[in-house]
N, C-alpha and C. Protein backbone atom coordinates (compact mmCIF):
# COMPACT_ATOMS: atom_id res chain seq x y z
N UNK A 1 119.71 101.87 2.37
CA UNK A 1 119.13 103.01 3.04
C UNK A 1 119.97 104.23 2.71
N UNK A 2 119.41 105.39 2.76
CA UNK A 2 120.05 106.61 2.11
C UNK A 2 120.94 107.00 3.42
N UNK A 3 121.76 107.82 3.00
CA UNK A 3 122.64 108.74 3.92
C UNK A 3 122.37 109.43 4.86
N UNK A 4 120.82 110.02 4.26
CA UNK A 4 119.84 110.97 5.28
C UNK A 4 119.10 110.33 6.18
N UNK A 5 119.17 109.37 5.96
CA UNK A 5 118.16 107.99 7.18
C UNK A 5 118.89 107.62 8.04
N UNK A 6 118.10 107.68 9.09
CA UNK A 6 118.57 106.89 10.53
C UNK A 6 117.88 105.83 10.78
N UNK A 7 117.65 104.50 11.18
CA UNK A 7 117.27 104.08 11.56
C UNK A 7 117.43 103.62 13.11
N UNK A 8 115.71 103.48 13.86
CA UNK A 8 115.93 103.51 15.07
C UNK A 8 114.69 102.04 15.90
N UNK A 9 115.35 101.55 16.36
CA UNK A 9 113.89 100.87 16.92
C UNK A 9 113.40 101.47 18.62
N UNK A 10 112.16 101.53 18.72
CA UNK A 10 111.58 102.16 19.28
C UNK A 10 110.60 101.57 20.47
N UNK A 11 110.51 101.56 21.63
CA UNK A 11 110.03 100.53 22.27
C UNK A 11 108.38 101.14 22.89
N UNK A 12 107.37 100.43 22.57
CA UNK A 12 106.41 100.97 23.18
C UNK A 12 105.05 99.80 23.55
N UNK A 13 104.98 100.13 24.89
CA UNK A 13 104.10 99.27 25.37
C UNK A 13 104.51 97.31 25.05
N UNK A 14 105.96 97.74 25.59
CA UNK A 14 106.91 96.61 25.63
C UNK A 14 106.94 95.97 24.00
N UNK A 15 106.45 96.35 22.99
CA UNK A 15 106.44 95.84 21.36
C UNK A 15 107.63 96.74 20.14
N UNK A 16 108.21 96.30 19.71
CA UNK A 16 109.15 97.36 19.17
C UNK A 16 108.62 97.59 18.19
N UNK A 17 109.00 99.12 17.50
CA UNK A 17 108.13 100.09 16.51
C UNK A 17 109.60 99.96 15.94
N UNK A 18 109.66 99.73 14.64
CA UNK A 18 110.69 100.03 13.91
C UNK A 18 110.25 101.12 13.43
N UNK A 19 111.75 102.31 13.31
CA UNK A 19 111.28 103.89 12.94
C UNK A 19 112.66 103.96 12.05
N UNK A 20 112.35 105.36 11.26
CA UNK A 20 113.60 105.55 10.71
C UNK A 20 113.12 107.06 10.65
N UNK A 21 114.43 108.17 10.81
CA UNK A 21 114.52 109.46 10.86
C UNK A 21 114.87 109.85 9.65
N UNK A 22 113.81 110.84 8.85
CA UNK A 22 114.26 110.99 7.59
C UNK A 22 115.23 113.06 7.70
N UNK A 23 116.20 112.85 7.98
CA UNK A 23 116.82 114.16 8.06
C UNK A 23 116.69 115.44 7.16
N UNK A 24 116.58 114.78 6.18
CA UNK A 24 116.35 115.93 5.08
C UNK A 24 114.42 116.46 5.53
N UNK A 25 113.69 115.65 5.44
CA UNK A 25 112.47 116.25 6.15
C UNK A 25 112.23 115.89 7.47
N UNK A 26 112.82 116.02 8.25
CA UNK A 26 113.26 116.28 10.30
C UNK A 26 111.80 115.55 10.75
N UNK A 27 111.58 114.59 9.99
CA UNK A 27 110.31 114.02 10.16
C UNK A 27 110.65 111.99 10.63
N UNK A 28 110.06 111.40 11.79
CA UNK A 28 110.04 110.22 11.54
C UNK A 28 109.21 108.76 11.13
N UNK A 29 109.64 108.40 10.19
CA UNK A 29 108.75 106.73 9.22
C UNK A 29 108.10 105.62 10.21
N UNK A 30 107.18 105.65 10.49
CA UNK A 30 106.81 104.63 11.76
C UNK A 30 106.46 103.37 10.28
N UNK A 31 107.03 102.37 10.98
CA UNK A 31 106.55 100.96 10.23
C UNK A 31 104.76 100.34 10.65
N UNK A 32 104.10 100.48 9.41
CA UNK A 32 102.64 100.62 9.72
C UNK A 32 102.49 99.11 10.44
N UNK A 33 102.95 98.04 10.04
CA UNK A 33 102.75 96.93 10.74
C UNK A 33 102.83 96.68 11.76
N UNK A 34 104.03 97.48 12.42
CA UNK A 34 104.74 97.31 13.87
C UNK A 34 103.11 98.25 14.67
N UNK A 35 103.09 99.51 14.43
CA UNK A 35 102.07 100.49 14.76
C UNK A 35 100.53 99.80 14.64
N UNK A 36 100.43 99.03 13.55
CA UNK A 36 98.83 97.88 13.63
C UNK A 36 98.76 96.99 14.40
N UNK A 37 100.16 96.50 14.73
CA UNK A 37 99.90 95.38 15.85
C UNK A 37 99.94 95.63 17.20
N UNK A 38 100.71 97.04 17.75
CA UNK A 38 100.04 97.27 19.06
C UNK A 38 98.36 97.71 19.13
N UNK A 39 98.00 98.50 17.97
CA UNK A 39 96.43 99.16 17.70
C UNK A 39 95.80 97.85 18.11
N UNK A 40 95.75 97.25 17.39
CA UNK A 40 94.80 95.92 17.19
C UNK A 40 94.85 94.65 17.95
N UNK A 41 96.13 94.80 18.48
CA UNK A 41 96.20 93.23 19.26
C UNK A 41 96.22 91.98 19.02
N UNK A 42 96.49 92.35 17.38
CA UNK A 42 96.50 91.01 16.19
C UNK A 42 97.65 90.27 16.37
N UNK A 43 97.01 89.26 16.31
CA UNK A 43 98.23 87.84 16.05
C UNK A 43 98.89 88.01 15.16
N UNK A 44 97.95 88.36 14.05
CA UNK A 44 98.61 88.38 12.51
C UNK A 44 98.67 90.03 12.28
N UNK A 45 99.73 90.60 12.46
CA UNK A 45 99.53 92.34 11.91
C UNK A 45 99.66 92.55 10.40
N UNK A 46 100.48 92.27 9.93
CA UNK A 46 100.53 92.00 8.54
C UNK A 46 99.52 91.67 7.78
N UNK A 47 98.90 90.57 7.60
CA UNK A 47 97.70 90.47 7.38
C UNK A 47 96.51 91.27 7.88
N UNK A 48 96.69 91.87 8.47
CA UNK A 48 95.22 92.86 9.61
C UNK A 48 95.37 93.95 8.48
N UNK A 49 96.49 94.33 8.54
CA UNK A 49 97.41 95.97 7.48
C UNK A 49 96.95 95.73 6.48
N UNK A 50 97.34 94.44 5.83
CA UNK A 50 96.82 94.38 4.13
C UNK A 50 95.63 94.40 3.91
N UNK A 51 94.55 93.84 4.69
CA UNK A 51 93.19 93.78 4.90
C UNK A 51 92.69 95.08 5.06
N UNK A 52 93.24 95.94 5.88
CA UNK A 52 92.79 97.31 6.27
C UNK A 52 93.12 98.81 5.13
N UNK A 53 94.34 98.00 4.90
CA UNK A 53 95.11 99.05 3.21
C UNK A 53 94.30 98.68 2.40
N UNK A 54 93.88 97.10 1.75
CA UNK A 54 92.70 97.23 0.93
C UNK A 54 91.46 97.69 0.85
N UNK A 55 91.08 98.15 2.60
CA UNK A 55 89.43 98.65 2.49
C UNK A 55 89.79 100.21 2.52
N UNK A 56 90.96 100.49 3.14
CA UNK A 56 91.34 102.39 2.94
C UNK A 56 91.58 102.48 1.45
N UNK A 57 91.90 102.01 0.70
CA UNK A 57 91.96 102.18 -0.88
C UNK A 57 91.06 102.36 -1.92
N UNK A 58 90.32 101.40 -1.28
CA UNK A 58 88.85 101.18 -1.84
C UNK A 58 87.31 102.38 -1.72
N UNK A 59 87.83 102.88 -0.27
CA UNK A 59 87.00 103.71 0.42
C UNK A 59 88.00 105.19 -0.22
N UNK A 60 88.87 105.31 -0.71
CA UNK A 60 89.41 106.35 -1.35
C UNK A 60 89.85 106.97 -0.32
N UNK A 61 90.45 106.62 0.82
CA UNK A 61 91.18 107.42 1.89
C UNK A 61 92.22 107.86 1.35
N UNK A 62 92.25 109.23 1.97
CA UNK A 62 93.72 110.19 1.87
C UNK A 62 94.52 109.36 2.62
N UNK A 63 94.37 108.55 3.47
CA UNK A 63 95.32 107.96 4.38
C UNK A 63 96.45 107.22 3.60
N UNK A 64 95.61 106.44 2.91
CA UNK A 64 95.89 105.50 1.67
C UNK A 64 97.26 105.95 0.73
N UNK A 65 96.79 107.20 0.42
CA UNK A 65 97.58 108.08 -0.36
C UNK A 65 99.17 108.34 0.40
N UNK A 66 99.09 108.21 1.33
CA UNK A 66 100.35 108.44 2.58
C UNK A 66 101.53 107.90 2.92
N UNK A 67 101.10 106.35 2.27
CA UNK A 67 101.49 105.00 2.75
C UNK A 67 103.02 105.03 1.81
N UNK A 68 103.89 104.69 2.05
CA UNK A 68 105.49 104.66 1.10
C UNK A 68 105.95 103.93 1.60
N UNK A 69 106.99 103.17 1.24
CA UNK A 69 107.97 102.51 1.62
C UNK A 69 109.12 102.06 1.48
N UNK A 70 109.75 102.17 2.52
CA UNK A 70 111.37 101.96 2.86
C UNK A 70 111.95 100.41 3.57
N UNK A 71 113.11 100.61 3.46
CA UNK A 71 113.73 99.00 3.79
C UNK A 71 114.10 98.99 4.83
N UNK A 72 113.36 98.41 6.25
CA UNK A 72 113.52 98.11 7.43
C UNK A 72 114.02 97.06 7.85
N UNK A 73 114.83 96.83 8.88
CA UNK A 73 114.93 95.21 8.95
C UNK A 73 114.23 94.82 9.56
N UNK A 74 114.26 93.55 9.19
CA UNK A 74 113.20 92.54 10.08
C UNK A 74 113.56 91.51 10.73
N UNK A 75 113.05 90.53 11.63
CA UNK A 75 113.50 89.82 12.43
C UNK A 75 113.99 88.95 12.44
N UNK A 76 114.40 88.45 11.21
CA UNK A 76 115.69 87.63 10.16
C UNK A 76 116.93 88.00 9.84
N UNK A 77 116.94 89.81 10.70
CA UNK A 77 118.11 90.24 10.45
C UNK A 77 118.35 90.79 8.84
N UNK A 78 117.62 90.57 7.90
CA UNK A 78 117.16 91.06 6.62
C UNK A 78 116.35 91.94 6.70
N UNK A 79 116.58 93.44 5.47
CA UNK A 79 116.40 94.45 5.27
C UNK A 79 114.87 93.92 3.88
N UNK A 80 113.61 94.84 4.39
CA UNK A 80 112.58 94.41 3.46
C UNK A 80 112.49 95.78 3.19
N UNK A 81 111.44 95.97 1.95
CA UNK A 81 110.56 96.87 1.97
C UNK A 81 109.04 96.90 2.74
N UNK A 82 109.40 97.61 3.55
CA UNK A 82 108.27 97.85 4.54
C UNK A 82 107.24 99.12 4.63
N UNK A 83 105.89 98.81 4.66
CA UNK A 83 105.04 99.93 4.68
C UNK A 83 105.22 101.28 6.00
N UNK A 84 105.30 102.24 5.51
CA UNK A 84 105.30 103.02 6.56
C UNK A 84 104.71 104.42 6.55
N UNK A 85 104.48 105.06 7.94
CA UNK A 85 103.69 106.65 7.85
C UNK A 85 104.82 107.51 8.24
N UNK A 86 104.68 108.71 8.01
CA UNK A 86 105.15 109.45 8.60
C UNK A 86 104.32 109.64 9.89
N UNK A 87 105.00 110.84 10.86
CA UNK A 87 104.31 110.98 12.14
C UNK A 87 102.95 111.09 12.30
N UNK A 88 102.83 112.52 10.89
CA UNK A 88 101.31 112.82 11.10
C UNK A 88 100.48 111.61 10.44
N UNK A 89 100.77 111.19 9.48
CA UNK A 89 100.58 110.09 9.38
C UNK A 89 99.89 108.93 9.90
N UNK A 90 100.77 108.92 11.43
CA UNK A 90 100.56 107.61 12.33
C UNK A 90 99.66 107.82 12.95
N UNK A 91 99.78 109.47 13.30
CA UNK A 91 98.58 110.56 14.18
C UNK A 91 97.20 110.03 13.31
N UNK A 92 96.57 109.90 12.24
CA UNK A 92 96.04 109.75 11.30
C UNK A 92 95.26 108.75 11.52
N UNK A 93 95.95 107.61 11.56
CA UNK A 93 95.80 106.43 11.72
C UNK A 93 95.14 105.92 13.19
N UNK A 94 95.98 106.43 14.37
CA UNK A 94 95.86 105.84 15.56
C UNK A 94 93.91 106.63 15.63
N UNK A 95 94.32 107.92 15.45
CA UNK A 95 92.81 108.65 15.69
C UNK A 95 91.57 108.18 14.92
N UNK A 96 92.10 107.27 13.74
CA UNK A 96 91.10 106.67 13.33
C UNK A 96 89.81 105.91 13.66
N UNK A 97 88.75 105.78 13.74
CA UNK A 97 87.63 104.98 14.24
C UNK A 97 87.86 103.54 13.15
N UNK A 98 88.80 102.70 13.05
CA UNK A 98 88.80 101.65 12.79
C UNK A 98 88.93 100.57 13.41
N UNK A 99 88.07 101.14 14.48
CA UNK A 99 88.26 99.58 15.31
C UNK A 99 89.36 99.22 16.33
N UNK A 100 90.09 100.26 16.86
CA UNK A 100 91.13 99.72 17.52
C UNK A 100 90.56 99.10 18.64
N UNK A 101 91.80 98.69 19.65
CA UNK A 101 91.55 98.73 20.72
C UNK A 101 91.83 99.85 22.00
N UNK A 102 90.79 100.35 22.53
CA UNK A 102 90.85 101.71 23.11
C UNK A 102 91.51 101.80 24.05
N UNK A 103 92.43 100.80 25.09
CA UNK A 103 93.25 101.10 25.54
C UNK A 103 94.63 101.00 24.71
N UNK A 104 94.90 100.54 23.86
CA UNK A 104 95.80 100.48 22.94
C UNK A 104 95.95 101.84 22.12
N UNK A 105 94.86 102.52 22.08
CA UNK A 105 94.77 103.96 21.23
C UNK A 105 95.12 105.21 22.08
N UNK A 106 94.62 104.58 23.56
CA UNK A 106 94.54 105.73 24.16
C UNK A 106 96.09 105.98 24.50
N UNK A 107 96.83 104.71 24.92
CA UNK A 107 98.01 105.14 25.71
C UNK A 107 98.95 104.70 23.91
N UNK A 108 98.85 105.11 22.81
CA UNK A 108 99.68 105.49 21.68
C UNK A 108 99.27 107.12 21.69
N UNK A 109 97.98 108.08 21.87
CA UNK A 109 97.79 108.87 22.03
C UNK A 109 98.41 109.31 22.78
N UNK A 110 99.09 109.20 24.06
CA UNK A 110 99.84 110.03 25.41
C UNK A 110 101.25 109.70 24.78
N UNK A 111 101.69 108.46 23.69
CA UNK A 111 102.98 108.59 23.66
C UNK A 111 103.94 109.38 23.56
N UNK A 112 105.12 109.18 24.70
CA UNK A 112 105.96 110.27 24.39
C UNK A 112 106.45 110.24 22.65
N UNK A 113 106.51 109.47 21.93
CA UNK A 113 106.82 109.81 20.60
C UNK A 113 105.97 110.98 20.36
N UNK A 114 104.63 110.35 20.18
CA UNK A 114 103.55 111.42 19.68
C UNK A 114 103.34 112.79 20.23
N UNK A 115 103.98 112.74 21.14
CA UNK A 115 103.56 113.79 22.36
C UNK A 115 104.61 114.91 21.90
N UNK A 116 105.85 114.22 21.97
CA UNK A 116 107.16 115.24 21.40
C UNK A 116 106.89 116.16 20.37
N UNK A 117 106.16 114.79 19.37
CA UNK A 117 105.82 115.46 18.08
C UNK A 117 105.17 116.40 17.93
N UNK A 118 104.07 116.31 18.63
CA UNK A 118 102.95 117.42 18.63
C UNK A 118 103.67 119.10 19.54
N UNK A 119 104.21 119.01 20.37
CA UNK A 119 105.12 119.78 21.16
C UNK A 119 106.21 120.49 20.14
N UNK A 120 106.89 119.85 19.31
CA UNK A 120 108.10 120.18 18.48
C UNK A 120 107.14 121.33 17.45
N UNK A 121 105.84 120.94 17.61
CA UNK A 121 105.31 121.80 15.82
C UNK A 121 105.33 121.06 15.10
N UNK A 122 105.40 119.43 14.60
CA UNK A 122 105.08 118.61 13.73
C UNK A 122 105.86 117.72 13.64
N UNK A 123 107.05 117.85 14.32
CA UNK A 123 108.37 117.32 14.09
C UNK A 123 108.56 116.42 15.06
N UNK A 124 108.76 115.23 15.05
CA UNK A 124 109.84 114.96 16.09
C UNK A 124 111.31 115.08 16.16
N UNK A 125 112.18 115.45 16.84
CA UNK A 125 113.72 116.22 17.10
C UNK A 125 114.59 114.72 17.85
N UNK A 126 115.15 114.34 17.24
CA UNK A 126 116.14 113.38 17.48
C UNK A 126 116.56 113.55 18.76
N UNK A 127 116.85 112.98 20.09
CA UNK A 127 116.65 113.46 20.93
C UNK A 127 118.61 112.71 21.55
């Protein structure tokens, strides 16, 4: 991980969001898997993501275009390369009509992450 990265885990709706703070752009990396599996309520998030990245790809989403990735750890205590959004990004995603689940959308919508963000001017501010 670079010098300019923070990494942070993030707790929401009791599920942890692995995040990382990219300093040089005052912006933070939400891990799309962690963020699909509160949306969706999937057993399998990983699989739900790859399924859902293949039909946003296909369908030529800008979303698609968004997607990068960095080395998070994971629950092996090992560092992967993991898919991730930036904020607006996640904003992107959650507002999406893909099916979530609408109490799952609604209260990622009020999140104080998201909420900060939108408040800061685009940013979320390390707090």
């Amino acid at each position: 991980m670079e010098n300019n990265m923070t990494t942070k885990l993030q707790i929401f709706n009791d599920k942890k969001v692995r995040t990382v703070w990219n300093a040089d752009e005052e912006d933070w990396y939400f891990s799309v898997v962690d963020v699909v599996e509160i949306l969706s309520e999937s057993t399998q998030p990983r699989k739900y993501w790859n399924d859902l990245k293949r039909k946003l790809k296909a369908e030529g989403s800008q979303l698609s275009e968004k997607i990068g990735q960095l080395k998070m750890q994971s629950s092996d205590g090992k560092y992967y390369k993991t898919d991730v959004l930036n904020t607006k990004g996640v904003l992107r995603l959650v507002q999406s009509k893909l099916g979530w689940r609408k109490s799952a959308q609604n209260a990622w919508t009020k999140s104080p992450i998201l909420k900060k963000q939108l408040r800061e001017g685009g940013n979320i501010i390390n707090s």
